[in-house]
Protein backbone atom coordinates (compact mmCIF):
# COMPACT_ATOMS: atom_id res chain seq x y z
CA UNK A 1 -21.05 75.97 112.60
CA UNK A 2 -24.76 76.39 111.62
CA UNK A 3 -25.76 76.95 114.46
CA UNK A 4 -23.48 79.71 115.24
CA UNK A 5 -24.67 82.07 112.46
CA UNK A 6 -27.99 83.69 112.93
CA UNK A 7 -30.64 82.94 111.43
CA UNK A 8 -31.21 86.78 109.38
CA UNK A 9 -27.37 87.07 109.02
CA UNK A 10 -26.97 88.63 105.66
CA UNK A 11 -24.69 85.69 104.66
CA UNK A 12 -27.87 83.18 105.42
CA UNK A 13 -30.06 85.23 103.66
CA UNK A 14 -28.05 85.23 100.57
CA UNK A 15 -26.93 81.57 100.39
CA UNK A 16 -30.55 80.86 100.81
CA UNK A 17 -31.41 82.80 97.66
CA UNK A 18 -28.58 82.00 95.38
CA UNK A 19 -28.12 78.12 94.08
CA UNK A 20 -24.32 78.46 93.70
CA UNK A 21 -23.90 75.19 91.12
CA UNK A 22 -24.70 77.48 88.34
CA UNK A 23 -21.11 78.29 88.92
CA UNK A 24 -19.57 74.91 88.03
CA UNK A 25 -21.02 74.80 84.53
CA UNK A 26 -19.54 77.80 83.80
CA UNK A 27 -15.41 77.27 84.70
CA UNK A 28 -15.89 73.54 83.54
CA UNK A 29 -13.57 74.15 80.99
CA UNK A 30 -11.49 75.76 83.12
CA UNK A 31 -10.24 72.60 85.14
CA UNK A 32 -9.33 69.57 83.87
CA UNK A 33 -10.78 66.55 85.18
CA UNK A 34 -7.73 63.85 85.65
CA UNK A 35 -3.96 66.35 85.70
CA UNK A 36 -2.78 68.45 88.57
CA UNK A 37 -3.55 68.87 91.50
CA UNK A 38 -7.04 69.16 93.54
CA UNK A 39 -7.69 72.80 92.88
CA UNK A 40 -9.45 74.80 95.66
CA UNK A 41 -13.70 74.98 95.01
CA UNK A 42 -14.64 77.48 92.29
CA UNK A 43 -16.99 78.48 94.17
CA UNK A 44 -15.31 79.09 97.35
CA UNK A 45 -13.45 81.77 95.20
CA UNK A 46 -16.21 83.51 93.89
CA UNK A 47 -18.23 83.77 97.34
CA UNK A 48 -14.54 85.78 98.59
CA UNK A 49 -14.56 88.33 97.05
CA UNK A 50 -18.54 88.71 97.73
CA UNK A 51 -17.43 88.84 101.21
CA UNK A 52 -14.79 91.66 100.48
CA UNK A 53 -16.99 93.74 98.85
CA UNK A 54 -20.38 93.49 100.51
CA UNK A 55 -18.49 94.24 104.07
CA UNK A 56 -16.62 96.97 102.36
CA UNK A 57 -12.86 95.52 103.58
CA UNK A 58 -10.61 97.00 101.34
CA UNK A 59 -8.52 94.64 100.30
CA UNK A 60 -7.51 90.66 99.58
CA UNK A 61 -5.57 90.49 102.12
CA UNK A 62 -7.25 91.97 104.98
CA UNK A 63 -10.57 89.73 103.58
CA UNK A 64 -8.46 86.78 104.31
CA UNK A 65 -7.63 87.95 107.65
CA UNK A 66 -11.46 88.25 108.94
CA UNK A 67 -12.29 84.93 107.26
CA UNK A 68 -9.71 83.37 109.65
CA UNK A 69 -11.49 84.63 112.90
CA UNK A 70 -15.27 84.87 111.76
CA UNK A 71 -17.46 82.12 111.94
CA UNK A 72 -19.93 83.30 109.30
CA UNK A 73 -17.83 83.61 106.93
CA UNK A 74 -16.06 80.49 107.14
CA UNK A 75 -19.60 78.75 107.23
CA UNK A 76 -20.09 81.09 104.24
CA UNK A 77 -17.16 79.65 102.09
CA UNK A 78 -17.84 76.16 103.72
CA UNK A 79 -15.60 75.97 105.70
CA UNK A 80 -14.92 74.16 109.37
CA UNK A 81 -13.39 75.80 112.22
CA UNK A 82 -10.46 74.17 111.89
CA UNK A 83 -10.46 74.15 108.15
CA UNK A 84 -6.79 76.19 106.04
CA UNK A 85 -8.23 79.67 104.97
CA UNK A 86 -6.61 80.15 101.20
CA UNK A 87 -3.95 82.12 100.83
CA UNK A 88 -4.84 86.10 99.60
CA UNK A 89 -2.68 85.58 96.96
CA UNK A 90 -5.10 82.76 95.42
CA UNK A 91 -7.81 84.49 94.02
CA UNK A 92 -5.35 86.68 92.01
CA UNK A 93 -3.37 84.14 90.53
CA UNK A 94 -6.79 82.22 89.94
CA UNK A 95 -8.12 85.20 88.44
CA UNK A 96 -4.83 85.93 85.56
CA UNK A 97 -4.62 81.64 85.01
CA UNK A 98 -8.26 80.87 84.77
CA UNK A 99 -10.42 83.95 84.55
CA UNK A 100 -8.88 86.53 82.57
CA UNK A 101 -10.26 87.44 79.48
CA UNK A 102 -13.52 85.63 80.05
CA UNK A 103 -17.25 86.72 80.82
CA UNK A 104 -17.07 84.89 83.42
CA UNK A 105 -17.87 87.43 86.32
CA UNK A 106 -20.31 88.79 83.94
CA UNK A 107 -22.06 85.39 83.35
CA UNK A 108 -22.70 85.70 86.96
CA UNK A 109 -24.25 88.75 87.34
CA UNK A 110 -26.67 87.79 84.26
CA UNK A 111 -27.73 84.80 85.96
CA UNK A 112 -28.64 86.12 89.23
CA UNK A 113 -30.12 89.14 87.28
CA UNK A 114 -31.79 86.59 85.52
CA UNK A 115 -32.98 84.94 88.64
CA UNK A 116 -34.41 88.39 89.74
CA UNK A 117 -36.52 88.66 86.66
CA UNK A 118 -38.07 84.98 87.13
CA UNK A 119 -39.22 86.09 90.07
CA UNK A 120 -40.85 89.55 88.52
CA UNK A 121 -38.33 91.48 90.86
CA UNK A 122 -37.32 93.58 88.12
CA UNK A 123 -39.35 96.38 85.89
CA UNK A 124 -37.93 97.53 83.26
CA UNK A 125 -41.07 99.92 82.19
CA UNK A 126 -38.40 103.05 82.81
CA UNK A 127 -34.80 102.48 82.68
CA UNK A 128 -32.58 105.03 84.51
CA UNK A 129 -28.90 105.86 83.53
CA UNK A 130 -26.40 107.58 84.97
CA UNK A 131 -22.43 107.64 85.72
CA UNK A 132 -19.88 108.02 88.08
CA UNK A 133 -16.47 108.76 88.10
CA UNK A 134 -13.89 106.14 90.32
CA UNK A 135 -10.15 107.30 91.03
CA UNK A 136 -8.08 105.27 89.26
CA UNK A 137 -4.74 103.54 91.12
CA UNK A 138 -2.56 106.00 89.57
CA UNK A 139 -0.49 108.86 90.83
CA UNK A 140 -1.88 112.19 89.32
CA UNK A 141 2.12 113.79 89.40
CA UNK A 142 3.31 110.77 87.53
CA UNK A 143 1.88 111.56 84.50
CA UNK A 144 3.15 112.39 79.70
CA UNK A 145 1.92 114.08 77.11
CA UNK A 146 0.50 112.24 74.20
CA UNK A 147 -1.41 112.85 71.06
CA UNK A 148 -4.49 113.23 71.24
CA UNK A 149 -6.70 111.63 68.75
CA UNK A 150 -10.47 112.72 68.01
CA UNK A 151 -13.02 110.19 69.08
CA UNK A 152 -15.51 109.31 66.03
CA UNK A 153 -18.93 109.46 67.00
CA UNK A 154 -21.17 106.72 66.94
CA UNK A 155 -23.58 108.35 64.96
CA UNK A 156 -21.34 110.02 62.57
CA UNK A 157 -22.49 107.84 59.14
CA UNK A 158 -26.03 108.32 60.17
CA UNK A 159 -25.62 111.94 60.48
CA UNK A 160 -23.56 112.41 57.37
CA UNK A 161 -26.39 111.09 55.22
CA UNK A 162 -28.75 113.44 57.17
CA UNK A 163 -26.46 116.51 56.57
CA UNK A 164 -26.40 115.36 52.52
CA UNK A 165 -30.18 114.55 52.44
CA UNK A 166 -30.33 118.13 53.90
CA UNK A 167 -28.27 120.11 51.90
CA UNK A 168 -29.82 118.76 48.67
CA UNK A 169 -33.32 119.77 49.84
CA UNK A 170 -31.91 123.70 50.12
CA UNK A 171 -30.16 123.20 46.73
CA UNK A 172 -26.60 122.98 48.33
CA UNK A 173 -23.82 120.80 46.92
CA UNK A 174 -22.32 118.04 49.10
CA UNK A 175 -19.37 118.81 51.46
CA UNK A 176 -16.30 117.49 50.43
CA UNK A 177 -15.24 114.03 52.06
CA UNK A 178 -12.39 115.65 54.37
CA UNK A 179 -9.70 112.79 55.39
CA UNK A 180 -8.47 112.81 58.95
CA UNK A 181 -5.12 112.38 59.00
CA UNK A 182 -4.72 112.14 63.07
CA UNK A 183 -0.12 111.96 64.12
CA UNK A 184 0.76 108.60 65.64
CA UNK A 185 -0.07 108.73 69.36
CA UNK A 186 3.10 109.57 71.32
CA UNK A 187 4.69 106.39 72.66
CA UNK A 188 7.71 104.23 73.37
CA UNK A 189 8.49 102.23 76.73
CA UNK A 190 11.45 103.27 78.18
CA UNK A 191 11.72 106.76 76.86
CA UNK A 192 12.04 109.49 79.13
CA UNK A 193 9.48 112.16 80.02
CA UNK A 194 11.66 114.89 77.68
CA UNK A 195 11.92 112.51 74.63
CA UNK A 196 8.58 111.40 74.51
CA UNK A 197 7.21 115.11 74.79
CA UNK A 198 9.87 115.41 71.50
CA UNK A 199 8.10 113.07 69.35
CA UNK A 200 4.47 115.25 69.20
CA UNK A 201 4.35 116.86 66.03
CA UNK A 202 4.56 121.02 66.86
CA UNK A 203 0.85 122.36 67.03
CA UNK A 204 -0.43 118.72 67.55
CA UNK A 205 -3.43 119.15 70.39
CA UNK A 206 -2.16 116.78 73.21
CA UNK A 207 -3.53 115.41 76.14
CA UNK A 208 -2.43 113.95 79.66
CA UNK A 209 -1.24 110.27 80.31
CA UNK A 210 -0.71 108.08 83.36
CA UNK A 211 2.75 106.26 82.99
CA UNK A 212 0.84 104.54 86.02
CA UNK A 213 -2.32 102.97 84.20
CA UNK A 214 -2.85 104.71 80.50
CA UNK A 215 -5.97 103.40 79.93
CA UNK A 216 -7.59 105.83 82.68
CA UNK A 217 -8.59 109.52 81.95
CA UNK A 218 -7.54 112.80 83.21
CA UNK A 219 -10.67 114.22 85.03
CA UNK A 220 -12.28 117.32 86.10
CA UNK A 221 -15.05 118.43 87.26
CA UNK A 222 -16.30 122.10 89.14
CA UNK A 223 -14.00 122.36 91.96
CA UNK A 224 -13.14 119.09 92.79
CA UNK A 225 -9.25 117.49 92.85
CA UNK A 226 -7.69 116.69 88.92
CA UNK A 227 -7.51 113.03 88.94
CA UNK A 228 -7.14 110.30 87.05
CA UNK A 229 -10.24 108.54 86.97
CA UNK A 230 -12.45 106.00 85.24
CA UNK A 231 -16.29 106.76 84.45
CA UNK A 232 -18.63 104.20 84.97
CA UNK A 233 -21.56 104.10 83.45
CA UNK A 234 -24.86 102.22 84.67
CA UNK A 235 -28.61 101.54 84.22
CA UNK A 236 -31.36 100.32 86.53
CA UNK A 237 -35.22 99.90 87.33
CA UNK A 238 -37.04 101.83 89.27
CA UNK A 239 -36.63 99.54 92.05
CA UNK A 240 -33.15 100.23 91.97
CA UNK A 241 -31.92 96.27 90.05
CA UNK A 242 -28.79 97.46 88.09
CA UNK A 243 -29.15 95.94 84.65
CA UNK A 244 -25.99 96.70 83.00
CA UNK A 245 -22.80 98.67 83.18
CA UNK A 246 -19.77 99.83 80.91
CA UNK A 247 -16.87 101.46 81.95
CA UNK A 248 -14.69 104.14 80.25
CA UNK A 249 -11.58 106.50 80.33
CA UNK A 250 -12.70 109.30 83.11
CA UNK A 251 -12.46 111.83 80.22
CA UNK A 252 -14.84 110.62 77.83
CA UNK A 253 -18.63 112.56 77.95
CA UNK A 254 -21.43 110.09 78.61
CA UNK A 255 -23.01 111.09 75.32
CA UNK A 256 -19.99 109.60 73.93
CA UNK A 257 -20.27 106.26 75.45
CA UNK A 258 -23.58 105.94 75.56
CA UNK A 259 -24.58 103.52 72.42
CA UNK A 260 -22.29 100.84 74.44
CA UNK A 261 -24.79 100.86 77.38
CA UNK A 262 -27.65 101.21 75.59
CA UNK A 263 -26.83 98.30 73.11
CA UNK A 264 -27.28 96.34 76.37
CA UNK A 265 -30.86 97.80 77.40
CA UNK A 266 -32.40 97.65 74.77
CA UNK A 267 -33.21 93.90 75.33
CA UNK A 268 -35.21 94.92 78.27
CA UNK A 269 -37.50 96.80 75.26
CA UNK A 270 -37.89 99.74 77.85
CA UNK A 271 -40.76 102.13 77.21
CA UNK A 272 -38.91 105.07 78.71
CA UNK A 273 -35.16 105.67 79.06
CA UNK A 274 -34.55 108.52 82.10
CA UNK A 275 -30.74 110.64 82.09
CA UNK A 276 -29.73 113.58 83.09
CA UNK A 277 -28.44 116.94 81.23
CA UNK A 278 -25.35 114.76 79.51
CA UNK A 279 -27.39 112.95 77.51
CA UNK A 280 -29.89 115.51 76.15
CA UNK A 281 -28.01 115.93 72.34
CA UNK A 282 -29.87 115.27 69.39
CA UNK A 283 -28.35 112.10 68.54
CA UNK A 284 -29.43 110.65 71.66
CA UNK A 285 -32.80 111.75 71.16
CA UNK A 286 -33.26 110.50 67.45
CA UNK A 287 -32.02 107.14 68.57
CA UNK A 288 -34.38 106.39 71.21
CA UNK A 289 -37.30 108.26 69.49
CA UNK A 290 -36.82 106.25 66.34
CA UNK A 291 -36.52 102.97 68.36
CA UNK A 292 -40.10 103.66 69.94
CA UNK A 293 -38.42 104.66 73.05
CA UNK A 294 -39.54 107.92 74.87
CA UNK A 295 -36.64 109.75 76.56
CA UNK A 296 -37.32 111.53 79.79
CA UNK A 297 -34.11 114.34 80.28
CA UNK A 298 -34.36 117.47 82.20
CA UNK A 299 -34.53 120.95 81.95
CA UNK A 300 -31.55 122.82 80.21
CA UNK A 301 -30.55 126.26 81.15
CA UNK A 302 -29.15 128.38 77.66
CA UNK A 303 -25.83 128.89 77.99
CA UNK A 304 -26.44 132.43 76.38
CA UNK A 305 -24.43 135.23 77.53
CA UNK A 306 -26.01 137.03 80.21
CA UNK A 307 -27.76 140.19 79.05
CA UNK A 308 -28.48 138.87 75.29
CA UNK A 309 -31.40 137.35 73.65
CA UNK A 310 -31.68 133.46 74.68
CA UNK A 311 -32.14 131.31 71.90
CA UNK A 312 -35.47 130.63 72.77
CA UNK A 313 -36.46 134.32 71.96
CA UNK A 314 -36.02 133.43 67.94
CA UNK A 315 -38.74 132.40 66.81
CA UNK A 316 -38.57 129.11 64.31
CA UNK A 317 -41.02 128.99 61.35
CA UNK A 318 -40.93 125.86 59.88
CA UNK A 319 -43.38 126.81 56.71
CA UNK A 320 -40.67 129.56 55.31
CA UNK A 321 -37.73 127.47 57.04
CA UNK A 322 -36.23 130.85 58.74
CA UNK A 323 -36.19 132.36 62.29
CA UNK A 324 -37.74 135.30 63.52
CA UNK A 325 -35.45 137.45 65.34
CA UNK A 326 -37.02 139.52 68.39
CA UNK A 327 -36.83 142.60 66.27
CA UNK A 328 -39.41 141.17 63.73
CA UNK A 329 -36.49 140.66 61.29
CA UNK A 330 -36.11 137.63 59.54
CA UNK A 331 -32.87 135.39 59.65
CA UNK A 332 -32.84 132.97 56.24
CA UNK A 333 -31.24 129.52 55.84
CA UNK A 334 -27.38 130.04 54.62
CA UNK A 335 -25.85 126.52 54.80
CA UNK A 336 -25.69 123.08 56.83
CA UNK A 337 -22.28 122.53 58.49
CA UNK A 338 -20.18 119.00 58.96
CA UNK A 339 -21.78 119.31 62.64
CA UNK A 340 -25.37 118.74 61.19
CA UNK A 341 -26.30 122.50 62.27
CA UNK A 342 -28.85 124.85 59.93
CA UNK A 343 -27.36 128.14 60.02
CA UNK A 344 -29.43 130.58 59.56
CA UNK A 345 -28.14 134.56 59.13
CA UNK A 346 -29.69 137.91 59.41
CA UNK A 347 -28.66 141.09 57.34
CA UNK A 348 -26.06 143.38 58.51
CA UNK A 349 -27.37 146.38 56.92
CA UNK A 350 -30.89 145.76 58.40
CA UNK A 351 -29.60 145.09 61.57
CA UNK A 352 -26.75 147.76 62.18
CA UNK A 353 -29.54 150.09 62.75
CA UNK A 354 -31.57 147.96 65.48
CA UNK A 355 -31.95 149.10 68.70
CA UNK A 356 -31.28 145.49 70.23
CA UNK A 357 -27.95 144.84 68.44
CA UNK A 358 -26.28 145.08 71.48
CA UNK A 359 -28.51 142.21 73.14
CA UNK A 360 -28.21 140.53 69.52
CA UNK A 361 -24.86 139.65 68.28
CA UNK A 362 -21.31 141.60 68.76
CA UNK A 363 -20.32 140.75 65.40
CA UNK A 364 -18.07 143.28 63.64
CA UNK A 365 -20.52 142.95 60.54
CA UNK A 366 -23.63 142.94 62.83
CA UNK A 367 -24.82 139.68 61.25
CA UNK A 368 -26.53 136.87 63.71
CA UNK A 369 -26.63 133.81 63.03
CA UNK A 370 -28.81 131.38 64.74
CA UNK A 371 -27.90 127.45 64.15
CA UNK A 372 -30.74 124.57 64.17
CA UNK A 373 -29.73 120.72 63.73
CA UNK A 374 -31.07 118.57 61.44
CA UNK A 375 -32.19 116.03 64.17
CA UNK A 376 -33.55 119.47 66.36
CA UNK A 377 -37.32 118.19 66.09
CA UNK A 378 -36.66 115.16 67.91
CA UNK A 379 -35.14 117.39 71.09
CA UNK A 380 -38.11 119.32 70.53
CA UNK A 381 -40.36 115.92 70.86
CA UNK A 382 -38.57 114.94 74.48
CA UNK A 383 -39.58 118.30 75.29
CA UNK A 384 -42.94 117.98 74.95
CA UNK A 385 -42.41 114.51 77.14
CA UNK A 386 -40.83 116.43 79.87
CA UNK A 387 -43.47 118.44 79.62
CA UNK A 388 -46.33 115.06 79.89
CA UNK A 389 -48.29 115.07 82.92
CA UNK A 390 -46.48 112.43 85.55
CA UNK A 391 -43.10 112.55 83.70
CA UNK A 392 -41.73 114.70 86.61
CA UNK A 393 -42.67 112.33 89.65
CA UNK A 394 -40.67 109.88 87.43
CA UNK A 395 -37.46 111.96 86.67
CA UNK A 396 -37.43 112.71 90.61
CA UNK A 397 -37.06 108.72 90.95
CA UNK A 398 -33.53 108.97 89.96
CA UNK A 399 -32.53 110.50 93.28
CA UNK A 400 -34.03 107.11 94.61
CA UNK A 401 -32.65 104.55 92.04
CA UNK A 402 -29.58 105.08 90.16
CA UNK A 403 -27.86 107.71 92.25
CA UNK A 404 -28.25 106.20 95.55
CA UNK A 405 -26.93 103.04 93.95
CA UNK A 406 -23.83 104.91 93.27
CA UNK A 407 -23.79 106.46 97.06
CA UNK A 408 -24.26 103.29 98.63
CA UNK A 409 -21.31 101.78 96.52
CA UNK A 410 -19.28 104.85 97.17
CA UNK A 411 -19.81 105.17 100.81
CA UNK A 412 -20.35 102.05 101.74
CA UNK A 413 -18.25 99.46 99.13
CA UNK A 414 -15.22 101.28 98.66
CA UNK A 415 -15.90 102.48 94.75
CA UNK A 416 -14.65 105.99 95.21
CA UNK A 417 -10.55 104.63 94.70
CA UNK A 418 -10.22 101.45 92.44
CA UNK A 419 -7.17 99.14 93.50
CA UNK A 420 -6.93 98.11 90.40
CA UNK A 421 -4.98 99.36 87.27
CA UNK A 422 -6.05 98.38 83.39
CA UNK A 423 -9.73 98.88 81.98
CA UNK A 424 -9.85 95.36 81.77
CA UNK A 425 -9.16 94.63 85.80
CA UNK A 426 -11.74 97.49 86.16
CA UNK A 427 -14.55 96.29 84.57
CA UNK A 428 -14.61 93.27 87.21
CA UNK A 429 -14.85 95.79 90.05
CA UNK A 430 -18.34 97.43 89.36
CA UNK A 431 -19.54 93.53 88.26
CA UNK A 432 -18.96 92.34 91.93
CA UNK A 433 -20.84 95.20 93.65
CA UNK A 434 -23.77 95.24 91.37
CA UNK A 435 -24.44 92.11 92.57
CA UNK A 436 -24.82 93.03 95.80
CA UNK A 437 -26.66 96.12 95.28
């Protein structure tokens, strides 16, 4: 059997650089030593569905099926020629008896991370982050209504003492705490499609639900197919080492999920964090500026109606606190709303006579209002990084690193479809192919 692989098979070269024993500490309390029994190698388990995966063969059963007839796989697993080849069924019932609910698979991928950064494999100078969206096992006609509840931002205490801090420095009172009182999310197994669209309050905002698999998101995005889909959302080095991943309802905006991610890379103590457009808010920006972290995001084009004055255009002076509208006019500080925004406001009277009202503002009382958060100098900081000499060769890196990571999994690893339904199953997925990537 050794003999029969080749030497730089892909199987060789991995068994030579992974010791697999680390595996037996870890489902020790899994087995028990003297009732049952023999149960089938813990290893042998985990090394199938490296197999599945890193060949790209779709499913358990089909993965059993070329074990039976390949020799380097069965020398793989440890197995002899003549050797039983487990049953496809065994690595899922392994999987809900032993394995669910556990770290385990993500145990795994620390140590051989870990491994990778013994070696000095890994730099984690500049992190890059990204995600992806993967079709989730679930019929997109099969679908309910539900409630749909606001999602609390991360940030939202932080900014609320920013917005109060602020307000008391322009002589404002506080805003009133205002309770959200969200409706019960529409529910109830069994019920049909016309009595669970019944129980949503009238005027209630709702949004779609696979009867399939719930926990996925409805998703869209430019032209392509409405889905249901689950967003994953990943990090790496330069040299393209995935160092973490979270995964989340296909619906939900990366600046959303971000803190869950980031939690995990900031143990790496990164000196620069590179993302794309969906992460350039000002919440994102205070939090990495403010934990010594520079973040590297691109260019934004202003979403500014075309044939009006770009944002840009209004001048900020931070000595008098106002803006300077292109008409020499000034706009002064009004209030500062529950989003955290300055608004600042020009007068009508003064500006129903300009000559650029109609590139201005179409308001009936021909009053503009420009709006500046109270975090805006930090987005104005990670401009002037964009800006750095070098910081562009870098951004251009993700094109090398974290999105042909995703490519390679797509097109090559089967992640554009999950066969698997629940967040939970889902999360074990993306674990098995960053370990091969």
């Amino acid at each position: 059997m050794f003999d029969m692989v080749p030497q730089n098979h892909m199987l060789r070269l991995i068994d030579k650089a992974i010791d697999w024993n680390f595996i037996y500490e870890l489902v020790e309390e899994k087995y028990c030593p003297d009732n049952g029994r023999p149960s089938m190698d813990p290893v042998m388990l985990i090394k199938i569905p490296f197999i599945q995966y890193l060949y790209g063969i779709k499913s358990m059963r089909q993965t059993i099926r070329e074990i039976e007839v390949n020799v380097a796989y069965r020398w793989f697993l440890g197995l002899d020629m003549l050797d039983p080849v487990p049953h496809f069924s065994t690595f899922g019932k392994n999987y809900t008896r032993r394995f669910k609910d556990t770290d385990l698979f993500e145990q795994i991928f620390s140590k051989i991370l870990e491994d990778c950064m013994k070696y000095k494999l890994v730099d984690t100078e500049q992190i890059f982050m990204d995600s992806t969206h993967v079709k989730a096992c679930a019929n997109s006609k099969k679908m309910r209504k539900r409630v749909a509840r606001k999602q609390a931002l991360w940030y939202e205490e932080e900014l609320q003492k920013e917005i109060a801090k602020d307000r008391e420095l322009h002589g404002k009172k506080p805003l009133k705490d205002k309770s959200n009182h969200q409706p019960p999310m529409a529910g109830g197994g069994g019920s049909s499609q016309e009595d669970l669209e019944k129980e949503i309050p009238e005027g209630a905002k709702t949004q779609k639900c696979s009867t399939s698999d719930p926990e996925s998101g409805w998703f869209r995005k430019g032209e392509h197919k409405h889905v249901f889909a689950y967003a994953v959302e990943a990090a790496c080095d330069k040299h393209g080492w995935i160092l973490g991943y979270t995964v989340h309802p296909g619906n939900e905006h990366d600046s959303r999920t971000f803190p869950l991610l980031y939690e995990k890379m900031k143990r790496f103590k990164p000196d620069m964090i590179v993302a794309d457009a969906g992460y350039k808010t000002p919440a994102i920006a205070h939090r990495l500026l403010e934990d010594g972290i520079q973040p590297l995001f691109p260019y934004k084009r202003p979403m500014t109606k075309d044939g009006f004055f770009k944002k840009y255009e209004y001048a900020y002076d931070e000595y008098y606190d106002c803006y300077i509208c292109p008409g020499n006019e000034i706009l002064t500080y009004s209030t500062t709303n529950r989003d955290g925004y300055r608004e600042y406001k020009s007068c009508g009277l003064l500006c129903s006579s300009c000559p650029h009202l109609h590139q201005c503002t179409e308001s009936k009382d021909h009053v503009k209002m420009v709006t500046r958060h109270v975090w805006e100098e930090y987005m104005e900081k990670a401009e002037d990084i964009r800006y750095t000499i070098g910081n562009k060769e870098i951004y251009q890196l993700r094109k090398e690193t974290i999105e042909r990571i995703f490519g390679t999994a797509k097109e090559q690893h089967g992640f554009r479809y999950t066969l698997y339904r629940g967040k939970a199953r889902m999360e074990i997925e993306p674990l098995r192919i960053n370990r091969y990537l």
